[in-house]
N, C-alpha and C. Protein backbone atom coordinates (compact mmCIF):
# COMPACT_ATOMS: atom_id res chain seq x y z
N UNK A 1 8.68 20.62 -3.70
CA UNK A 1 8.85 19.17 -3.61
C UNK A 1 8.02 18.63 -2.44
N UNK A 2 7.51 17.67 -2.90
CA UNK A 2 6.55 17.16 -1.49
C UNK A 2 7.07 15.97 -0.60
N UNK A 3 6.83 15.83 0.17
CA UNK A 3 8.02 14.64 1.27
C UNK A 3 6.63 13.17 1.33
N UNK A 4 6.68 12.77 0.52
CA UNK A 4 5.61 11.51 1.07
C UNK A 4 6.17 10.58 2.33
N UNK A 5 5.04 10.09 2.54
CA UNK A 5 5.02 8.95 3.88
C UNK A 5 3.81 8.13 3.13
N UNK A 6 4.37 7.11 3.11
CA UNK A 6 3.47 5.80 2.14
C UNK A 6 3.76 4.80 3.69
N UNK A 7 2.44 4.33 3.76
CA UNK A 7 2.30 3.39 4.89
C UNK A 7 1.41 2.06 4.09
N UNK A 8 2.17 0.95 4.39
CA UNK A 8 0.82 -0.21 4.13
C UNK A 8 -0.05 0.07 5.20
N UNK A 9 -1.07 -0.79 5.26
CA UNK A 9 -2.54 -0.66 6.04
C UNK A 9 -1.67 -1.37 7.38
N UNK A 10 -2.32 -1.35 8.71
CA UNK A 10 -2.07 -2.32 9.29
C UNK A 10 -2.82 -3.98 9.75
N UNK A 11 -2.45 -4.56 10.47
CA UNK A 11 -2.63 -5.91 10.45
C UNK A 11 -4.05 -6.02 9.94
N UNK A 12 -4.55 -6.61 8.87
CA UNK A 12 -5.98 -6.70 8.74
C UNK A 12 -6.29 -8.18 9.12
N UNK A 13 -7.34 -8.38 9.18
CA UNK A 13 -8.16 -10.06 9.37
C UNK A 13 -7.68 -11.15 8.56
N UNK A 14 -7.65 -10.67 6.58
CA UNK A 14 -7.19 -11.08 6.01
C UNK A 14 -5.31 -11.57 5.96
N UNK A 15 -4.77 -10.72 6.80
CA UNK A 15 -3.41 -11.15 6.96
C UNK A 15 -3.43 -12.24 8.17
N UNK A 16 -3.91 -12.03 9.00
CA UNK A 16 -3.79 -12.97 10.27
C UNK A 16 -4.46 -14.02 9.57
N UNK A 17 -5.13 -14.61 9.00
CA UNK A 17 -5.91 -15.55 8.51
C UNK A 17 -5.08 -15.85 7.14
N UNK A 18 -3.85 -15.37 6.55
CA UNK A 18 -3.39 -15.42 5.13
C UNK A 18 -4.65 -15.81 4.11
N UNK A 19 -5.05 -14.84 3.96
CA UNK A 19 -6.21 -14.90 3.03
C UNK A 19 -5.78 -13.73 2.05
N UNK A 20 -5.52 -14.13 1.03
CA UNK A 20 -5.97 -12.78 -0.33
C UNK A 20 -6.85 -11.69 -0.57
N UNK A 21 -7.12 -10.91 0.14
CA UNK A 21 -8.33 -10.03 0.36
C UNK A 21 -8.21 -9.37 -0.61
N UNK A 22 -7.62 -8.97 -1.41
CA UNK A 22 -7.87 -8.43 -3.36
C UNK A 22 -8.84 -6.99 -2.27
N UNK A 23 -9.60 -6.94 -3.54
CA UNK A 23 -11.02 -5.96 -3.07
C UNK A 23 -11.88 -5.62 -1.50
N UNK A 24 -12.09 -7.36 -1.57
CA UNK A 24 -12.97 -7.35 -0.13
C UNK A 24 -12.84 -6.53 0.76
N UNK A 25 -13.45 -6.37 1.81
CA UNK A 25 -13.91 -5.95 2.82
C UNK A 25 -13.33 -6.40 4.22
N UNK A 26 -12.08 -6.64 4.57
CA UNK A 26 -11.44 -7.01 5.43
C UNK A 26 -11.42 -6.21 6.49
N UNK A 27 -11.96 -5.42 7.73
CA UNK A 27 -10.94 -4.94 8.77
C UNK A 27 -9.89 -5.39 9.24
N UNK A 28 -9.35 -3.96 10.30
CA UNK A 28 -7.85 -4.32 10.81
C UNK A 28 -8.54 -5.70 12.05
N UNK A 29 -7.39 -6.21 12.22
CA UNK A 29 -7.50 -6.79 13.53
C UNK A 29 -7.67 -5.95 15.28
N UNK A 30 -7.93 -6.31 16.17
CA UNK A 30 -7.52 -5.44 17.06
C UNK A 30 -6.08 -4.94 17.45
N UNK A 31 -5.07 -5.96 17.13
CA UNK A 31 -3.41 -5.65 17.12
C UNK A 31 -3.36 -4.47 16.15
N UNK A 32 -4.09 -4.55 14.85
CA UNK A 32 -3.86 -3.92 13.82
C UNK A 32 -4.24 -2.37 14.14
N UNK A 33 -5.41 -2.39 14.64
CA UNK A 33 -5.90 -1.13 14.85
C UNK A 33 -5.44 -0.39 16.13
N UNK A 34 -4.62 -0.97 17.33
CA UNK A 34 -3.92 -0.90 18.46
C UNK A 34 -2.78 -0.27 17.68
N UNK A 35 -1.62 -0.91 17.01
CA UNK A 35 -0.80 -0.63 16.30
C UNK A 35 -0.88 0.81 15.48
N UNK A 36 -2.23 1.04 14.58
CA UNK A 36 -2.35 1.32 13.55
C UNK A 36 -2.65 2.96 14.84
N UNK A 37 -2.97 2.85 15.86
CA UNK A 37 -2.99 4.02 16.52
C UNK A 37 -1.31 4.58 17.27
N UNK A 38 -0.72 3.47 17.73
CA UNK A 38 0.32 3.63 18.00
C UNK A 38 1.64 4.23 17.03
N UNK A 39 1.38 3.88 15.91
CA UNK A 39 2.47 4.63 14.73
C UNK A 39 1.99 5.78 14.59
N UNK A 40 0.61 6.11 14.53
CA UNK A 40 0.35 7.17 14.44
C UNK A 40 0.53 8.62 14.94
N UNK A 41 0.52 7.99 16.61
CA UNK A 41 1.25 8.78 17.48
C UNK A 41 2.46 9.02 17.68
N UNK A 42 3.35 7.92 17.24
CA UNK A 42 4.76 8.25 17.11
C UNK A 42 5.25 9.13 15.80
N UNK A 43 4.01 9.32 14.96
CA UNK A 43 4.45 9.98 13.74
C UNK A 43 4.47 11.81 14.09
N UNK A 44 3.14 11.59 14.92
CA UNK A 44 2.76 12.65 14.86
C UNK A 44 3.78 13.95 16.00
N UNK A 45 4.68 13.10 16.53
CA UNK A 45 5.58 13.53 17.65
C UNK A 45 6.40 14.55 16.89
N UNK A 46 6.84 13.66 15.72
CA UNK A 46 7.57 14.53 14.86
C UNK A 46 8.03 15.41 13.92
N UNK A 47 6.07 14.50 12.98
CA UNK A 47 6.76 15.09 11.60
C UNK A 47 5.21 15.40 11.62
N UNK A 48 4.79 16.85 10.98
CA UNK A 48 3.51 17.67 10.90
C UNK A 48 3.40 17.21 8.89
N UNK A 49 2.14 16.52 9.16
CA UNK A 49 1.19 15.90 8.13
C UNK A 49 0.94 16.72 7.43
N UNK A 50 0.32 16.94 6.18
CA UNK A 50 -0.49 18.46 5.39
C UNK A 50 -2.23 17.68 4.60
N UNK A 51 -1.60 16.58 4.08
CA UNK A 51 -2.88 15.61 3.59
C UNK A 51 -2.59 14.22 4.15
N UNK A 52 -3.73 13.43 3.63
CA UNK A 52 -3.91 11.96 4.27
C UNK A 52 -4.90 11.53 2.79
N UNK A 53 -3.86 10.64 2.33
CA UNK A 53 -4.79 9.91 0.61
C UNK A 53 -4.58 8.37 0.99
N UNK A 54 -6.18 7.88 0.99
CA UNK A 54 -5.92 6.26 1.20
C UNK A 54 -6.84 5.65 0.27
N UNK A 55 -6.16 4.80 0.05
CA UNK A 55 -6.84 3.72 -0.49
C UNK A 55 -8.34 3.74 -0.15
N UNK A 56 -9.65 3.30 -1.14
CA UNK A 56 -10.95 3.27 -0.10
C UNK A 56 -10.99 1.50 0.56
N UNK A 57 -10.62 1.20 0.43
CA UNK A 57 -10.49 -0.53 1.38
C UNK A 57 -10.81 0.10 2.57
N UNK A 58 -11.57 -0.39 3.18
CA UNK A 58 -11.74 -0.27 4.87
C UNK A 58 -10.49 -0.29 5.72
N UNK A 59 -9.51 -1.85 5.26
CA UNK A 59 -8.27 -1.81 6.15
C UNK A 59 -7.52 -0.40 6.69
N UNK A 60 -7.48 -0.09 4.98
CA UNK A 60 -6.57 1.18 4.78
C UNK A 60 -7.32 2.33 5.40
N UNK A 61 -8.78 2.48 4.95
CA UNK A 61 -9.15 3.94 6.14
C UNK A 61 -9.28 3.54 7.29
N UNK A 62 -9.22 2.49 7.93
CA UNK A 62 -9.49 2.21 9.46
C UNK A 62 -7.68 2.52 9.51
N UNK A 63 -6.87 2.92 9.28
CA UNK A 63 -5.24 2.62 9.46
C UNK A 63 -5.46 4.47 9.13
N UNK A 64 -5.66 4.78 7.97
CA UNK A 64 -5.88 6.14 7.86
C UNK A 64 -6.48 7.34 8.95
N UNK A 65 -8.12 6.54 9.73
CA UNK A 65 -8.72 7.10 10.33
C UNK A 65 -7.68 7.78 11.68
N UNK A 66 -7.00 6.56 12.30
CA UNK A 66 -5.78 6.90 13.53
C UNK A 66 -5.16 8.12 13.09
N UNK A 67 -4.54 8.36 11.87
CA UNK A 67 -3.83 9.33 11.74
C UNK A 67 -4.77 10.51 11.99
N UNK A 68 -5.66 10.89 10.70
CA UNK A 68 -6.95 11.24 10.78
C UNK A 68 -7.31 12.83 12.09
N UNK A 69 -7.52 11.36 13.05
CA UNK A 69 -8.00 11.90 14.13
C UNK A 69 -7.08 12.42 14.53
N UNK A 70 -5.84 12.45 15.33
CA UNK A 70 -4.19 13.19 15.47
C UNK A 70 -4.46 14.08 14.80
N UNK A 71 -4.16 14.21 13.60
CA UNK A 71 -4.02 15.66 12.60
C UNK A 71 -5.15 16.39 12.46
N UNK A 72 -6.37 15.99 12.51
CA UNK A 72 -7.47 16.93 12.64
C UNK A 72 -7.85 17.30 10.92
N UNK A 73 -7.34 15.92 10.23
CA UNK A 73 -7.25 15.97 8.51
C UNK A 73 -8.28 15.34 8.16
N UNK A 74 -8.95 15.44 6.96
CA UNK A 74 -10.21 14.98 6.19
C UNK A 74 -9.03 14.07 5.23
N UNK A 75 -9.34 12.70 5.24
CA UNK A 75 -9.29 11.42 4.39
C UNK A 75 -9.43 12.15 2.90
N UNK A 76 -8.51 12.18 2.39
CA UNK A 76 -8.33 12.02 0.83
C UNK A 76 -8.77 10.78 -0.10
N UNK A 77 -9.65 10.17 -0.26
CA UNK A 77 -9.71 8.67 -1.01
C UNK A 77 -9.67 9.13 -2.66
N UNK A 78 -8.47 7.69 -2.90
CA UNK A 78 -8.19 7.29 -4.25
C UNK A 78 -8.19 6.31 -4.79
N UNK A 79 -9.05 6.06 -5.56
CA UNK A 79 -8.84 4.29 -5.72
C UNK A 79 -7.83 3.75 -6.78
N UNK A 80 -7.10 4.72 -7.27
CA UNK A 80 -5.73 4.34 -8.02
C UNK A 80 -4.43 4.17 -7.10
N UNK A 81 -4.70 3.91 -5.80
CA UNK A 81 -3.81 3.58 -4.83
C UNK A 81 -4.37 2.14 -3.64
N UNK A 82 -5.74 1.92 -4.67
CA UNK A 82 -6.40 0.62 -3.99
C UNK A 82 -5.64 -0.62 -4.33
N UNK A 83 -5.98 -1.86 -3.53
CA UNK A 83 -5.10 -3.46 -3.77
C UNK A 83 -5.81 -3.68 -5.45
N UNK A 84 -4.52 -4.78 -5.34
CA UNK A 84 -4.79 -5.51 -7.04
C UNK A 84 -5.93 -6.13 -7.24
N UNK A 85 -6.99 -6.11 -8.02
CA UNK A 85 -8.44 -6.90 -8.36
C UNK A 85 -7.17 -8.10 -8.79
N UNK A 86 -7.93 -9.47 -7.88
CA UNK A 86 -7.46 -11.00 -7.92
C UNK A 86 -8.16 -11.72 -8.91
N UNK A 87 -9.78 -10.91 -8.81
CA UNK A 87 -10.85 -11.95 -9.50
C UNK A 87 -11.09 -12.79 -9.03
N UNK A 88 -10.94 -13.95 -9.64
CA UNK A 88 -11.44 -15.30 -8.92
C UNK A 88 -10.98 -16.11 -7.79
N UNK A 89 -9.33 -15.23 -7.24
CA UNK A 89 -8.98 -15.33 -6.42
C UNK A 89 -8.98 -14.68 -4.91
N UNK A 90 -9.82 -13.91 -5.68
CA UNK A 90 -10.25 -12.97 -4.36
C UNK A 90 -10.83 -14.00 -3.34
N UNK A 91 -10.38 -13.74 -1.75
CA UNK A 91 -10.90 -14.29 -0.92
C UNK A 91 -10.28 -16.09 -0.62
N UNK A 92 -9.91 -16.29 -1.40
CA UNK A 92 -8.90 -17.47 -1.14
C UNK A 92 -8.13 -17.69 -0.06
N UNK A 93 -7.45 -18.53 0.33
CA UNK A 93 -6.52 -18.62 1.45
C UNK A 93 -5.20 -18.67 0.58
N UNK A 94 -4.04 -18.95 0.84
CA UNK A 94 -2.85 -18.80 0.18
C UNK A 94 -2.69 -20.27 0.03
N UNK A 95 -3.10 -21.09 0.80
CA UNK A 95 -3.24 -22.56 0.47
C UNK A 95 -4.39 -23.18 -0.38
N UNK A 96 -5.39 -22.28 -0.73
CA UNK A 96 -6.29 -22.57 -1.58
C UNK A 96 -5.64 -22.24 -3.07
N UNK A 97 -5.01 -21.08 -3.48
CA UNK A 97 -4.67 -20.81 -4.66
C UNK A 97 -3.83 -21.39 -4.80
N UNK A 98 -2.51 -21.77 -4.28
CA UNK A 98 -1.68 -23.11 -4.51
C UNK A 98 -2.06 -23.89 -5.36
N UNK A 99 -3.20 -24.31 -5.37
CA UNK A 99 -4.34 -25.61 -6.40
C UNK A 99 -4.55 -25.38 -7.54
N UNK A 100 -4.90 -23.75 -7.32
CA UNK A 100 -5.25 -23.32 -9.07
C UNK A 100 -4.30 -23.23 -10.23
N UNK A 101 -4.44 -24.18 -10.53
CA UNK A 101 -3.61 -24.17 -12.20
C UNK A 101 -3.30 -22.98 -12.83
N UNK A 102 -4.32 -22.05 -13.12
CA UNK A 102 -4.10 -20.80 -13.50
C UNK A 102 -3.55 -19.75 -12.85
N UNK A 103 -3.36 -19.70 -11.38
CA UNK A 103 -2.98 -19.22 -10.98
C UNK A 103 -1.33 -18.94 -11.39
N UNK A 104 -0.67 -17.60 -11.50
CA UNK A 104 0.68 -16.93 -11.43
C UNK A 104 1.29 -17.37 -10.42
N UNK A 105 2.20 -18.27 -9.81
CA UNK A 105 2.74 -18.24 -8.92
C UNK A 105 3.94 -17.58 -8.41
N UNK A 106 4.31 -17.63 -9.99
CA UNK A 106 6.02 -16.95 -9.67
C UNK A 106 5.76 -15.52 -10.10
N UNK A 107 6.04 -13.92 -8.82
CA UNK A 107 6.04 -13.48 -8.57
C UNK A 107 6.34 -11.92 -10.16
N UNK A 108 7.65 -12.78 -10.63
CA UNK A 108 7.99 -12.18 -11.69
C UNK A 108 7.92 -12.03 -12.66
N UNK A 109 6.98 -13.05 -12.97
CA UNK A 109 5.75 -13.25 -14.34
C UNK A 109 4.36 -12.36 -14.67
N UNK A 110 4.08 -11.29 -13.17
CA UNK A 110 3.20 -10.74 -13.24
C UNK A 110 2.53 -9.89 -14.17
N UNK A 111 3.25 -9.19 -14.65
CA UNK A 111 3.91 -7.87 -15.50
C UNK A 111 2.05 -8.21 -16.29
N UNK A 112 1.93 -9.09 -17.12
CA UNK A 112 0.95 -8.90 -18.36
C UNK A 112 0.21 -10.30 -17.78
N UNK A 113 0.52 -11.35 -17.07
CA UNK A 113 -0.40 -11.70 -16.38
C UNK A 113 -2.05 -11.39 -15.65
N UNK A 114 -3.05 -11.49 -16.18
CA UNK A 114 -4.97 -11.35 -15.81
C UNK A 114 -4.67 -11.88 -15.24
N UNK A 115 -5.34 -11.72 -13.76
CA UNK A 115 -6.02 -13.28 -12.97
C UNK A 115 -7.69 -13.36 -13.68
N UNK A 116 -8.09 -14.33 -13.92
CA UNK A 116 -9.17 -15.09 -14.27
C UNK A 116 -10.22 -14.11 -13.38
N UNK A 117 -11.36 -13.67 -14.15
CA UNK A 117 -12.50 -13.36 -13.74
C UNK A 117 -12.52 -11.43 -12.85
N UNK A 118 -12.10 -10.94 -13.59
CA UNK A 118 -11.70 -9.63 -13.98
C UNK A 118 -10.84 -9.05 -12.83
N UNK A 119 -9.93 -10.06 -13.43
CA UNK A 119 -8.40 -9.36 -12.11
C UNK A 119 -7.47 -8.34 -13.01
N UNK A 120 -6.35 -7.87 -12.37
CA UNK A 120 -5.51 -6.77 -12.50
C UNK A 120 -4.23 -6.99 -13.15
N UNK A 121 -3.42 -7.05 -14.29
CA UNK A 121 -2.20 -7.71 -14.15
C UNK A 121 -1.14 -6.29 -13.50
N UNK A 122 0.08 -6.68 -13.02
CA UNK A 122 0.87 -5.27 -12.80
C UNK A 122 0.85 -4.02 -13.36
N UNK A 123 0.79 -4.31 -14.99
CA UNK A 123 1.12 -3.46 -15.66
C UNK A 123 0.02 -2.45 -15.44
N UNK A 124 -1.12 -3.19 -15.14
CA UNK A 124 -2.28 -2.23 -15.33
C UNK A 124 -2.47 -1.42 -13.82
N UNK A 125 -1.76 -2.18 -12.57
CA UNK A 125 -2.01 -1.60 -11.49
C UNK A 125 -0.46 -0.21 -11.53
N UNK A 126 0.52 -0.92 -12.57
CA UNK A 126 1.51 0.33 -12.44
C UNK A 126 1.00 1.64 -13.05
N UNK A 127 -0.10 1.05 -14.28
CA UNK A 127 -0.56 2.43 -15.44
C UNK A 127 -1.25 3.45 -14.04
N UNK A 128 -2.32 2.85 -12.88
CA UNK A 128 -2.82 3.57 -11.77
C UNK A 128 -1.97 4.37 -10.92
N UNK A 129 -0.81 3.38 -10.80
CA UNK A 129 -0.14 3.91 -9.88
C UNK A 129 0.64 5.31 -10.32
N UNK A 130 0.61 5.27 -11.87
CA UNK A 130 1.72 5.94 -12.24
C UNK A 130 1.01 7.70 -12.66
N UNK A 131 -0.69 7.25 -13.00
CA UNK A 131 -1.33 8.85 -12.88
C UNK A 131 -1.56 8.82 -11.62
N UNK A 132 -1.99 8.26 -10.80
CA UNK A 132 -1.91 8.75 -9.13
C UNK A 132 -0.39 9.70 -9.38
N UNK A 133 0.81 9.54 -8.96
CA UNK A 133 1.76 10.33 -8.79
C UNK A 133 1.66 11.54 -9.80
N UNK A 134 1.20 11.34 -11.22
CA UNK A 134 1.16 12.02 -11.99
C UNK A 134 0.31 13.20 -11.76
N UNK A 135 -0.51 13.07 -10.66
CA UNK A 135 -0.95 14.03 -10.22
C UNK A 135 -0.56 15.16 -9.20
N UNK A 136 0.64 14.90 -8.49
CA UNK A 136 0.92 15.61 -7.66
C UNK A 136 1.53 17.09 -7.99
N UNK A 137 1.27 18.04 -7.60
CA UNK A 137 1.51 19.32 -7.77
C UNK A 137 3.17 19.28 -7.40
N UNK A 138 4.10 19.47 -8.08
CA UNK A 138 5.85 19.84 -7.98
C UNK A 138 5.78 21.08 -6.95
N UNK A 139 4.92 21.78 -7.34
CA UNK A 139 4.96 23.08 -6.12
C UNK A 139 4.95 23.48 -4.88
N UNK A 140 3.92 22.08 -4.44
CA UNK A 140 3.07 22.12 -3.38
C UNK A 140 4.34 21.48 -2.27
N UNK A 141 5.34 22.26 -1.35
CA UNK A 141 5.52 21.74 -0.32
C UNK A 141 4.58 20.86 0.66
N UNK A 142 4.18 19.87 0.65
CA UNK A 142 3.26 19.68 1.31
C UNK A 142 4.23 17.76 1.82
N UNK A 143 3.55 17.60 3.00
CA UNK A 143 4.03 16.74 3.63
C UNK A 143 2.28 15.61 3.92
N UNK A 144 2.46 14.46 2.81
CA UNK A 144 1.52 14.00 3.00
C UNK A 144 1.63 12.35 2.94
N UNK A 145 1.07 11.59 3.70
CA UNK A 145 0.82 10.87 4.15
C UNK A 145 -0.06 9.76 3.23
N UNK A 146 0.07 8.78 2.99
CA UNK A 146 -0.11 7.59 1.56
C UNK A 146 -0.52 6.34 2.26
N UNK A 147 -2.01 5.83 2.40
CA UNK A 147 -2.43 4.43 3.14
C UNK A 147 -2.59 3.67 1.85
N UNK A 148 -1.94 2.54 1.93
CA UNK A 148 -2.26 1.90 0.29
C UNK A 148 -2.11 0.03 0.91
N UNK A 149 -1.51 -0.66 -0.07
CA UNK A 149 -1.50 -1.70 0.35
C UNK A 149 -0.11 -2.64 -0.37
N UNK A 150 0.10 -4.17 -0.13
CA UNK A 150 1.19 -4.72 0.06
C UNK A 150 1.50 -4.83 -1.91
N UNK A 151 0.72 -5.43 -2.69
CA UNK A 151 1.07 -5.62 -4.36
C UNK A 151 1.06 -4.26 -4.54
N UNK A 152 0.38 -3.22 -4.43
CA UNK A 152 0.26 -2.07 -4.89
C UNK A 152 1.81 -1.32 -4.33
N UNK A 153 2.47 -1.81 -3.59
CA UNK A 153 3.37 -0.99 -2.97
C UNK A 153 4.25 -1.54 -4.08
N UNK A 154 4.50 -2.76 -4.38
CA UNK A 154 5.68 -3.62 -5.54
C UNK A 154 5.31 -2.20 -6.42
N UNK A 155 4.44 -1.60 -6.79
CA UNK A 155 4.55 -1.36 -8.38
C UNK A 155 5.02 0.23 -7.90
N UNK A 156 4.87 0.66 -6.92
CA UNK A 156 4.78 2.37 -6.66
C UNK A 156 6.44 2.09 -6.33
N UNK A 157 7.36 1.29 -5.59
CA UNK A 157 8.60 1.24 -5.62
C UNK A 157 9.23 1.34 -7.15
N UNK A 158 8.32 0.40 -7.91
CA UNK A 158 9.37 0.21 -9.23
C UNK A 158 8.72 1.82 -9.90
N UNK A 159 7.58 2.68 -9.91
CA UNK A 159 7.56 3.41 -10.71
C UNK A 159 8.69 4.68 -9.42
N UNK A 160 8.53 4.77 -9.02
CA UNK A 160 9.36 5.71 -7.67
C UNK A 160 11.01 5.27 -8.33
N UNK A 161 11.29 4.51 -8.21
CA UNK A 161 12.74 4.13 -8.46
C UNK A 161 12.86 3.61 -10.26
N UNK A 162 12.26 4.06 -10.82
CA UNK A 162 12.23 3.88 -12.44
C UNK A 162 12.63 3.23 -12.62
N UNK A 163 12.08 1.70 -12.43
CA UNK A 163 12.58 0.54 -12.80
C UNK A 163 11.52 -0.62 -13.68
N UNK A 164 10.23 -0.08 -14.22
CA UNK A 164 9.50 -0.32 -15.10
C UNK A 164 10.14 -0.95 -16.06
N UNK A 165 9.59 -2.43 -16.68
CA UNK A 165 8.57 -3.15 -16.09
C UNK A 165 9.55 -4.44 -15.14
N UNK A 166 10.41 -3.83 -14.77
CA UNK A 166 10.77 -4.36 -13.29
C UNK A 166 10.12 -4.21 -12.08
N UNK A 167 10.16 -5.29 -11.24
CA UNK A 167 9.89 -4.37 -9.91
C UNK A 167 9.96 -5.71 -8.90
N UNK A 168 9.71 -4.78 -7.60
CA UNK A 168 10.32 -6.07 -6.27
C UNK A 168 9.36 -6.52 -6.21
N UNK A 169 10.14 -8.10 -5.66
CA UNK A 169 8.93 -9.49 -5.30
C UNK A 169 8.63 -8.90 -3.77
N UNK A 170 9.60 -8.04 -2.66
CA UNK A 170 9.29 -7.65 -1.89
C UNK A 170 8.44 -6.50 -1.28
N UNK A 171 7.69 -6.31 -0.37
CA UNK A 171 6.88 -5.46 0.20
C UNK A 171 7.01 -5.07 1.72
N UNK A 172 6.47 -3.90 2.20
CA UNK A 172 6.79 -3.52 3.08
C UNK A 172 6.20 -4.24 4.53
N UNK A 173 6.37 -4.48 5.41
CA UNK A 173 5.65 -4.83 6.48
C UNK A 173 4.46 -4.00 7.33
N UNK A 174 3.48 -5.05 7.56
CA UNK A 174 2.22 -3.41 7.98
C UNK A 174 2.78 -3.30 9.00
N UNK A 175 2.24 -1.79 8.44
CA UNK A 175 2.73 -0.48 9.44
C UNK A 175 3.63 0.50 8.96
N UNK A 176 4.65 -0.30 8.06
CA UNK A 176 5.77 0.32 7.49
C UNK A 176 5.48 1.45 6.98
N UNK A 177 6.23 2.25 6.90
CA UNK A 177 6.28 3.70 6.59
C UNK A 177 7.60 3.72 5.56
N UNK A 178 7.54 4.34 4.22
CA UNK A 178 8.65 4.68 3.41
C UNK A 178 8.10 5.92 2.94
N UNK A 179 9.61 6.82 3.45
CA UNK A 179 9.71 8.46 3.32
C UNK A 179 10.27 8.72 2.04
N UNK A 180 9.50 9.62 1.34
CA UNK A 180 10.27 9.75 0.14
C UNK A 180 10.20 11.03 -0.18
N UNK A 181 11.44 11.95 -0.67
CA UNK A 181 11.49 13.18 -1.41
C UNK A 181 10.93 13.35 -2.72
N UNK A 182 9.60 13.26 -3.14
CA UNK A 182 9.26 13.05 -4.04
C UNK A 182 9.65 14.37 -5.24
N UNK A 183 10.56 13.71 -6.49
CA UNK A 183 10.87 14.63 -7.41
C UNK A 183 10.10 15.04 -8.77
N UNK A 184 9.04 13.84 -8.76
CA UNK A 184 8.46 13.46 -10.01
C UNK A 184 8.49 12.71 -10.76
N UNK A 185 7.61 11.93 -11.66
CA UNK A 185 7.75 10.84 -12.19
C UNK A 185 8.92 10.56 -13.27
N UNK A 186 9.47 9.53 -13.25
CA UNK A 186 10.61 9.82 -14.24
C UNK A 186 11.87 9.95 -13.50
N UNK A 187 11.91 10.58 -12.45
CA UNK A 187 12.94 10.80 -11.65
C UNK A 187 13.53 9.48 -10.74
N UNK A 188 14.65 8.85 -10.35
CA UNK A 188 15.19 7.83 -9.26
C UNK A 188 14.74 8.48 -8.14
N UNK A 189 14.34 8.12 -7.12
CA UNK A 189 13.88 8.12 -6.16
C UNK A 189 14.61 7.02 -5.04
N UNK A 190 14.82 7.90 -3.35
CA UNK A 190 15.59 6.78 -2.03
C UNK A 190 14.67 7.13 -1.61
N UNK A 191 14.63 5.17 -1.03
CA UNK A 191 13.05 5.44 0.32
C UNK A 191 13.70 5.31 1.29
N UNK A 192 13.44 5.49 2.37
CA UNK A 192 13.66 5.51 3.44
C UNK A 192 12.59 4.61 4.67
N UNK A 193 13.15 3.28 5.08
CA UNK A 193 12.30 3.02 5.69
C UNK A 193 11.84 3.19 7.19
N UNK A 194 10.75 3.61 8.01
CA UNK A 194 10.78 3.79 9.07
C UNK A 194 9.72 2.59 10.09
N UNK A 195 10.11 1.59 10.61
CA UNK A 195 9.53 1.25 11.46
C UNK A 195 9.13 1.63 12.80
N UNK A 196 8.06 2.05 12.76
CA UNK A 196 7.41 2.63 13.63
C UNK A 196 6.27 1.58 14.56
N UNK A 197 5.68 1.61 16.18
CA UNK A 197 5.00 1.00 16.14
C UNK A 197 5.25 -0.30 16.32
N UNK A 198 4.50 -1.98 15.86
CA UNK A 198 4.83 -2.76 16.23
C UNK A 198 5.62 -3.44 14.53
N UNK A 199 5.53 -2.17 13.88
CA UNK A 199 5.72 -2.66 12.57
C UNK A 199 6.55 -4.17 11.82
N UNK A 200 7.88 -4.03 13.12
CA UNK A 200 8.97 -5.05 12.75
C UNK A 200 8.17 -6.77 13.41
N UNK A 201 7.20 -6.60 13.78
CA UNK A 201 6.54 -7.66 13.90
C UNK A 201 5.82 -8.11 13.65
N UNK A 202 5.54 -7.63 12.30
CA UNK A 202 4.39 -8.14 10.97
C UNK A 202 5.39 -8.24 9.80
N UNK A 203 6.44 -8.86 10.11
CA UNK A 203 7.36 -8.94 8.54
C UNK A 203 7.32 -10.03 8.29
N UNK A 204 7.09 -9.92 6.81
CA UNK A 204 6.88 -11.01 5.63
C UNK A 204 5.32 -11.77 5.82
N UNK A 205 4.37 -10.55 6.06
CA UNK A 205 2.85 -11.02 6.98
C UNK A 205 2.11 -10.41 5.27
N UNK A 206 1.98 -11.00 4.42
CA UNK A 206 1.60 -10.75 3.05
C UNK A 206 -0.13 -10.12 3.57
């Protein structure tokens, strides 16, 4: 059984600025990357790493790299653990998409929802999320470490806790860390959350 540690990225540009960064190219902030070294070290006090799989977004390997360096681990990249393609909303402010008519607003409508101009609806970021896990070896004791991001985390809770095509309007705060005994897909799954870091002071920081 393998013990995951799923971390959102920390503070990126795009969060301090509430901007939708979808795809783009956002770095952390300097808090973010201050932070994003500081959890790292508090992780590493305790609990011995085996892999490190992140997202390829910059946010997420600049949040990855901290660990990285501590563990003396080579970056795993997956892009079935990358943010939701927005499309045409990519790069928006959260007060800009407000405007768009087409835009999804309500959270729980996502499921089979496109965004306009080759975006992602849930279902299709859960089908990723759900061979990502589908890949993990049942055998492999291994204690590994998960940089991903804030929509992508909604869908890995609901496939983790088999609640397809449900899932939470909520997400973790950067930095956040949720520990999980991973049993396999199909299986209920308890997370465990650990704030580490300055984590509890990026909540509800989309």
């Amino acid at each position: 059984m393998s013990e995951l540690y799923l971390i959102r990225h920390a503070q990126s540009k795009a969060n301090s600025q509430r901007i939708m960064a979808s795809r783009q190219a956002f770095p952390l902030t300097d808090a973010g990357k201050a932070d994003a070294d500081l959890i790292a070290s508090q992780l590493y006090e305790t609990i011995q790493i085996d892999r490190i799989i992140s997202s390829p977004l910059n946010r997420a390997m600049q949040t990855a790299a901290s660990f990285a360096d501590l563990y003396n681990l080579e970056i795993e990249v997956d892009e079935r653990i990358s943010e939701q393609e927005l499309g045409k909303y990519s790069g928006m402010t959260y007060d800009q998409v407000k405007k768009e008519e087409q835009y999804e607003t309500v959270t729980s409508r996502r499921w089979d929802w496109v965004p306009e101009g080759g975006g992602e609806s849930y279902r299709m970021i859960a089908d990723r999320v759900r061979s990502f896990f589908d890949s993990f070896s049942m055998d492999a004791p291994d204690k590994i470490l998960i940089v991903t991001h804030a929509v992508t985390f909604r869908l890995i809770r609901a496939v983790l806790e088999n609640t397809l095509p449900e899932y939470p309007e909520s997400f973790p705060n950067n930095g956040e860390i949720w520990k999980v005994d991973f049993k396999g897909i199909g299986q209920h799954h308890s997370i465990e959350s650990l704030l580490l870091g300055n984590s509890r002071d990026f909540a509800h920081n989309p």
